[in-house]
Protein backbone atom coordinates (compact mmCIF):
# COMPACT_ATOMS: atom_id res chain seq x y z
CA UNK A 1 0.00 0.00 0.00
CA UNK A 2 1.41 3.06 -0.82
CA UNK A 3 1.89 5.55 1.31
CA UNK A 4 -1.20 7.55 3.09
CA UNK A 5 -0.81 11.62 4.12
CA UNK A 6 -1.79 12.20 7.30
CA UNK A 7 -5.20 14.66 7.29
CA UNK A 8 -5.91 16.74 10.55
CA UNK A 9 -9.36 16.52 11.64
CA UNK A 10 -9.72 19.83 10.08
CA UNK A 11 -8.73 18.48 6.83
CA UNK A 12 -11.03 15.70 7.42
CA UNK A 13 -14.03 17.44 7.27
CA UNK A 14 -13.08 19.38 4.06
CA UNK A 15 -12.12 15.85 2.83
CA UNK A 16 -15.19 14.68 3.17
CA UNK A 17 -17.54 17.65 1.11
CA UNK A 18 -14.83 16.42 -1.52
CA UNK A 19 -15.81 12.39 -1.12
CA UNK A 20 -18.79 13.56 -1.31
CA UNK A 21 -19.25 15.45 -4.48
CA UNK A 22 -16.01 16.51 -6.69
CA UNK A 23 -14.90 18.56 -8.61
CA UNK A 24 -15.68 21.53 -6.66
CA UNK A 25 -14.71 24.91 -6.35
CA UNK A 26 -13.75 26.60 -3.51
CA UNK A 27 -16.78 28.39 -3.10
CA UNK A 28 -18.95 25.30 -2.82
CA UNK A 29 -16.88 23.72 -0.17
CA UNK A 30 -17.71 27.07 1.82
CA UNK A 31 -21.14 26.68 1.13
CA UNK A 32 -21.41 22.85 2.01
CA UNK A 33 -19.56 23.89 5.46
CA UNK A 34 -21.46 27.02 6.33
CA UNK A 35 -23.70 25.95 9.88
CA UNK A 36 -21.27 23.05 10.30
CA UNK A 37 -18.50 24.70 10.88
CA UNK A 38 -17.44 27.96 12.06
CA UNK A 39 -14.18 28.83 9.18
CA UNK A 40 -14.25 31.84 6.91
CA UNK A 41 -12.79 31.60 3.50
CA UNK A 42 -9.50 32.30 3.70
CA UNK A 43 -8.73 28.79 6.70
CA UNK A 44 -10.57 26.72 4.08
CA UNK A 45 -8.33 27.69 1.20
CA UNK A 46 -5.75 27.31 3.84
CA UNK A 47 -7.08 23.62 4.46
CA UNK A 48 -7.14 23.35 0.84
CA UNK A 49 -3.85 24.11 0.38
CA UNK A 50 -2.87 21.84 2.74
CA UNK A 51 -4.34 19.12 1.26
CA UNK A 52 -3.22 20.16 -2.04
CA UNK A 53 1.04 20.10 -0.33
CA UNK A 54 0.35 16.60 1.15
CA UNK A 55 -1.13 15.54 -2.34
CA UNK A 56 -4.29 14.21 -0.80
CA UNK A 57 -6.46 16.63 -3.72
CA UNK A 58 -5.72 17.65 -6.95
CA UNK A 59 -6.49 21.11 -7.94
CA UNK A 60 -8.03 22.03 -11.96
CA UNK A 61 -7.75 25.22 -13.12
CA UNK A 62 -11.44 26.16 -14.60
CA UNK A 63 -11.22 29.71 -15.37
CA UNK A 64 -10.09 32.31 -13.05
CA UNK A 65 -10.60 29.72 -9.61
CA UNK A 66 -9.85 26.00 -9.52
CA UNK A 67 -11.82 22.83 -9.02
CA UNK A 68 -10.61 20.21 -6.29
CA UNK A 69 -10.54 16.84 -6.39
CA UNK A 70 -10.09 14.00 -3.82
CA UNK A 71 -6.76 11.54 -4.64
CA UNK A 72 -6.59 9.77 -1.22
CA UNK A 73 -10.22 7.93 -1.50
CA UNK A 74 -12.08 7.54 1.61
CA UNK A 75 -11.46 3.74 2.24
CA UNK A 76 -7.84 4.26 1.92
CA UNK A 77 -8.40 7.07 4.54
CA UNK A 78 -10.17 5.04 6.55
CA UNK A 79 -8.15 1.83 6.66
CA UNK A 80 -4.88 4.15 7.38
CA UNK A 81 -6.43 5.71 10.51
CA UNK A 82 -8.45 2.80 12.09
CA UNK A 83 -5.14 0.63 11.63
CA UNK A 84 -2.89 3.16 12.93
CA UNK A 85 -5.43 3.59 16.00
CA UNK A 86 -5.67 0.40 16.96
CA UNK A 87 -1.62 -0.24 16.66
CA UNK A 88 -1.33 3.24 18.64
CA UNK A 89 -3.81 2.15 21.58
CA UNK A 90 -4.50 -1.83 21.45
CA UNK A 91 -1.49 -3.42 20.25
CA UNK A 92 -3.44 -4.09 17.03
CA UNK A 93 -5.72 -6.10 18.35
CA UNK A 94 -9.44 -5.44 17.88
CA UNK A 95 -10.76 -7.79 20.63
CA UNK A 96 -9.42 -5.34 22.84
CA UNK A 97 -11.04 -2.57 21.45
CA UNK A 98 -14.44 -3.81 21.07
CA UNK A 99 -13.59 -5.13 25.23
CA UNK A 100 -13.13 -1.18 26.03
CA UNK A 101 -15.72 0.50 23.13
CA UNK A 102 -18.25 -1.98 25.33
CA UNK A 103 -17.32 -0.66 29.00
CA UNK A 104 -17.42 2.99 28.00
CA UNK A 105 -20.25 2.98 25.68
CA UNK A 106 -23.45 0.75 25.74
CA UNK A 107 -23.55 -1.94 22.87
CA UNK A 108 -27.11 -1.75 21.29
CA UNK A 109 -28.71 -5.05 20.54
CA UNK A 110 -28.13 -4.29 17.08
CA UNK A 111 -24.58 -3.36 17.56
CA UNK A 112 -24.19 -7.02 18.90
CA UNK A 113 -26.04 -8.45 16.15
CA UNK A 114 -23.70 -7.11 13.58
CA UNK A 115 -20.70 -7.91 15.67
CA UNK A 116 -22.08 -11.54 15.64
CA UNK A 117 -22.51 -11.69 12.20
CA UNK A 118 -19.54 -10.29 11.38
CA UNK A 119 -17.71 -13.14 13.24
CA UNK A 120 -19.70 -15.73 11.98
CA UNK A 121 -19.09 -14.52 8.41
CA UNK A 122 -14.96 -14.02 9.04
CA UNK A 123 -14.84 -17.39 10.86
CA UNK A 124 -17.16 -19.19 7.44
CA UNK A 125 -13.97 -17.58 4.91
CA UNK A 126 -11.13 -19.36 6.96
C-alpha cells in the first residue's frame, strides 16, 4: 500500500464535502460547510492548500478559480487511521477494542447483532 498523508481533523471534514461530491470549487466547499462549521474563507483555502502540499487533492484550473478533487479515496483514509489507532492504543488487536468501546459505551442489541454476524461470516472464509 502506498503511502497515506496524514489529514488533521480539520482536513477531514473538508475531505469529506470532496468524497462527497467533486470537482468543486472553492466556493462550494464554503457553502457545504457554512452551519457546520465555524471557518471563513481564507482557513478553508488554507485547508485546501494543505491538502493540495500533502497531495491528498488535486487542484483544476477552470477559469479564473480551480476545481478540487479527492486523490486519497475515503477507504484508503479510513483503513490508514483505524489501523494506525488500533496499533497506537490496542497493540493491534481489535478484541481489545471492542472489550473497552463496550465498557465505555453501551452496545445496542443491534450493535451485537452485527458484531455476531460479522464473526460468523470471518470465521465461514477461513
Amino acid at each position: 500500500m502506498k503511502d497515506i498523508p496524514t489529514i488533521t481533523e480539520a482536513e477531514s471534514v473538508v475531505m469529506e464535502v470532496l468524497w462527497q461530491s467533486s470537482p468543486v470549487a472553492t466556493e462550494e466547499v464554503v457553502t457545504a460547510l457554512k452551519g457546520r462549521q465555524d471557518w471563513q474563507e481564507p482557513t478553508i483555502k488554507t485547508l485546501l492548500n494543505r491538502l493540495l502540499k500533502k497531495r491528498a487533492i488535486s487542484a483544476q484550473r477552470d477559469g479564473r478559480r480551480y476545481l478540487y478533487s479527492p486523490i486519497l479515496q475515503r477507504e484508503q483514509w479510513l483503513s490508514s487511521e483505524s489501523k494506525g489507532l488500533l496499533d497506537r492504543l490496542f497493540g493491534g488487536r481489535v478484541a481489545p477494542f471492542v472489550a473497552h468501546f463496550s465498557k465505555q459505551r453501551k452496545l445496542t442489541r443491534k450493535d451485537l447483532a452485527d458484531l455476531k454476524r460479522l464473526i460468523e461470516e470471518l470465521d465461514n472464509e477461513r
